[in-house]
Protein backbone atom coordinates (compact mmCIF):
# COMPACT_ATOMS: atom_id res chain seq x y z
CA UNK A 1 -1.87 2.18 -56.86
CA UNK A 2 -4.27 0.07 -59.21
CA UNK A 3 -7.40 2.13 -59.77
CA UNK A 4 -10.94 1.25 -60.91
CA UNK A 5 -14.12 3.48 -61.44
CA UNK A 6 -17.18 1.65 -62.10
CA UNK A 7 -19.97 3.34 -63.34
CA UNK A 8 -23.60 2.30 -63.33
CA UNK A 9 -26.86 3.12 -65.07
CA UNK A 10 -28.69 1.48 -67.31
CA UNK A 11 -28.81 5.18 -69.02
CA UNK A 12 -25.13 5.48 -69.24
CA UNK A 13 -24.56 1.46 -70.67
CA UNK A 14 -27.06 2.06 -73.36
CA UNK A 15 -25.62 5.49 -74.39
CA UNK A 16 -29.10 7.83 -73.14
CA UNK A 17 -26.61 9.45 -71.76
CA UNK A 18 -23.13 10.33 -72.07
CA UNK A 19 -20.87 9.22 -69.05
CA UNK A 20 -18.89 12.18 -68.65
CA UNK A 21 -18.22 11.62 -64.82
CA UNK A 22 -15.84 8.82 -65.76
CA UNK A 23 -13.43 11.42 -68.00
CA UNK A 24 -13.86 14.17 -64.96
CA UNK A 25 -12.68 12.07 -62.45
CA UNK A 26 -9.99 9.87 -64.44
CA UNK A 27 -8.89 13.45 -65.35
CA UNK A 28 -8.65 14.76 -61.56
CA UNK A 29 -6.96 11.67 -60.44
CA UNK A 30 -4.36 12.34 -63.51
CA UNK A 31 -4.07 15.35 -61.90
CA UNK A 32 -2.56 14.19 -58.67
CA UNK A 33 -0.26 11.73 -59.95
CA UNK A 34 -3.01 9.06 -59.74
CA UNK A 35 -3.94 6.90 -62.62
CA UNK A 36 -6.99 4.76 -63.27
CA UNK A 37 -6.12 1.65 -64.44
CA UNK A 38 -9.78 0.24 -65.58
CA UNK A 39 -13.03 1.39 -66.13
CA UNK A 40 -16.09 -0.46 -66.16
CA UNK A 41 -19.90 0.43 -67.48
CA UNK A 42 -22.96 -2.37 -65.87
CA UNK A 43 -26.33 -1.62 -65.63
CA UNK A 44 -28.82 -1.83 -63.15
CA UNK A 45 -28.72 -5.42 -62.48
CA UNK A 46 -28.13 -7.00 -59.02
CA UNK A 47 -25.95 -9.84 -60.56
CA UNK A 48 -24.46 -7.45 -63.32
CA UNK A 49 -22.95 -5.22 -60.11
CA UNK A 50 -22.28 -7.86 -57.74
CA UNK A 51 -20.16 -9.36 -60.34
CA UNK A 52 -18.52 -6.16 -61.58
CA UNK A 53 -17.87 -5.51 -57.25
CA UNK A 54 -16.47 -8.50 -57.06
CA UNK A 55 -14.05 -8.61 -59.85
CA UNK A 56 -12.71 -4.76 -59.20
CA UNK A 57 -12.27 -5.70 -55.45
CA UNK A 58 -9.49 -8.65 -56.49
CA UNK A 59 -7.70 -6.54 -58.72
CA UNK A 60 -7.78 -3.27 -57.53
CA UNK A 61 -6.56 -1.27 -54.98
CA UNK A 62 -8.71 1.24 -54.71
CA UNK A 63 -12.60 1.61 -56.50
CA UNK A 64 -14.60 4.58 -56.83
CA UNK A 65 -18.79 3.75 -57.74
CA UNK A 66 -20.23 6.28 -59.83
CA UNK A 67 -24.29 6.47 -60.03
CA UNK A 68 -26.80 4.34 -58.52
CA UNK A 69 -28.74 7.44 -56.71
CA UNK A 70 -32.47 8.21 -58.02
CA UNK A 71 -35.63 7.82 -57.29
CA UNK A 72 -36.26 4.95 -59.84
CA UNK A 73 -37.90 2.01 -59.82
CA UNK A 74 -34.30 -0.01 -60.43
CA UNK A 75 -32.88 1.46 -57.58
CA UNK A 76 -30.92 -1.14 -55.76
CA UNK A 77 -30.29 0.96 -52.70
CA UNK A 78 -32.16 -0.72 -50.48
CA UNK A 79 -30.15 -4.07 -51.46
CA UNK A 80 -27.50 -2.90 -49.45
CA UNK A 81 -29.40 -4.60 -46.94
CA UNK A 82 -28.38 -8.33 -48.14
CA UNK A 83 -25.82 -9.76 -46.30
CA UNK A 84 -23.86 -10.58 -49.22
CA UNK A 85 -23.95 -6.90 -50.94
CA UNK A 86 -23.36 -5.41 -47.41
CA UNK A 87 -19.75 -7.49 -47.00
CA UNK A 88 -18.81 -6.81 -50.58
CA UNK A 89 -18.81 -3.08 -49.56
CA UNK A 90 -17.05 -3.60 -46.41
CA UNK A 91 -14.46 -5.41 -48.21
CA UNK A 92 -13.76 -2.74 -50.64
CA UNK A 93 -13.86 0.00 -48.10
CA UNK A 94 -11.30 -1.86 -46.08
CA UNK A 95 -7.88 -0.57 -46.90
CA UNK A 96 -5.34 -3.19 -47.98
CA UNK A 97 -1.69 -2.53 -47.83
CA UNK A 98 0.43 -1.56 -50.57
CA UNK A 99 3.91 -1.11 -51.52
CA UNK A 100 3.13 3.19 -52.04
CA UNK A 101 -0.34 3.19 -50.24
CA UNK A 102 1.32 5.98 -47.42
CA UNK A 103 2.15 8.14 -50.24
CA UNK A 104 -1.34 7.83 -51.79
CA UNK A 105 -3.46 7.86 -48.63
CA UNK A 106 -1.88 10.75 -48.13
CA UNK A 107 -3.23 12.43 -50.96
CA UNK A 108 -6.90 10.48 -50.79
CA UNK A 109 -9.75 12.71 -49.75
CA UNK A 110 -12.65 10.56 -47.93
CA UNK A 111 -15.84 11.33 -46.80
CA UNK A 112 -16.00 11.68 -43.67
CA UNK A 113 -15.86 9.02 -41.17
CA UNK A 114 -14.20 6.60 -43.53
CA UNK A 115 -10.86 5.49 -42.05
C-alpha cells in the first residue's frame, strides 16, 4: 500500500515549528508493517492544498492530512464548502482496490462512520 501524509501549516513550512507529527505517525505506521511512501509540507494556501490533494490522490493509496484545525484567520475550514474541495475529499476517502488492500484494511483504524 502506497502511503502519503501531508502536512499543513504555514508554521510547520516555514520551520516556527517543528513537524514532529509527521515522524510519530510514519513511525506508528512502521510499526504495523505499513510504510509511508511520501511526505509532503504546503501551507495555508487554497491552491497550494488543492494541488498537493490532488497530486497525493493519483498516486497514493491511502492519505492521512495532518493540521489545518485553529482558530486562525487562514483557516480554510469553511472551504470545504466549495464544490470542488468537497469532491476532492470524497475522492480520497473513497477506497480504491488494491492488490493487498484486505490485508491492510484489516489493520486500518477509522474514525467512525468512515466505511
Amino acid at each position: 500500500m502506497r502511503i502519503e501524509i501531508i502536512c499543513t501549516g504555514d508554521e510547520v513550512l516555514t520551520g516556527k515549528i517543528v513537524n514532529t507529527n509527521f515522524s510519530y505517525m510514519s513511525q506508528k505506521l512502521e510499526d504495523v508493517g505499513l510504510s509511508v511512501h511520501w511526505g509532503t509540507t504546503v501551507g495555508d494556501d487554497r491552491e497550494s492544498l488543492l494541488a498537493a490533494f490532488q497530486l497525493a490522490a493519483q498516486r497514493a493509496d491511502a492519505v492521512i492530512v495532518n493540521g489545518g484545525l485553529g482558530p486562525t484567520v487562514d483557516d480554510l475550514i469553511p472551504s470545504t464548502r466549495d464544490p470542488t474541495m468537497a469532491s476532492l475529499m470524497t475522492a480520497l476517502s473513497t477506497p480504491r482496490p488494491t492488490t493487498r488492500m484486505g490485508r491492510d484494511i484489516a489493520r486500518a483504524v477509522r474514525p467512525g462512520g468512515v466505511s
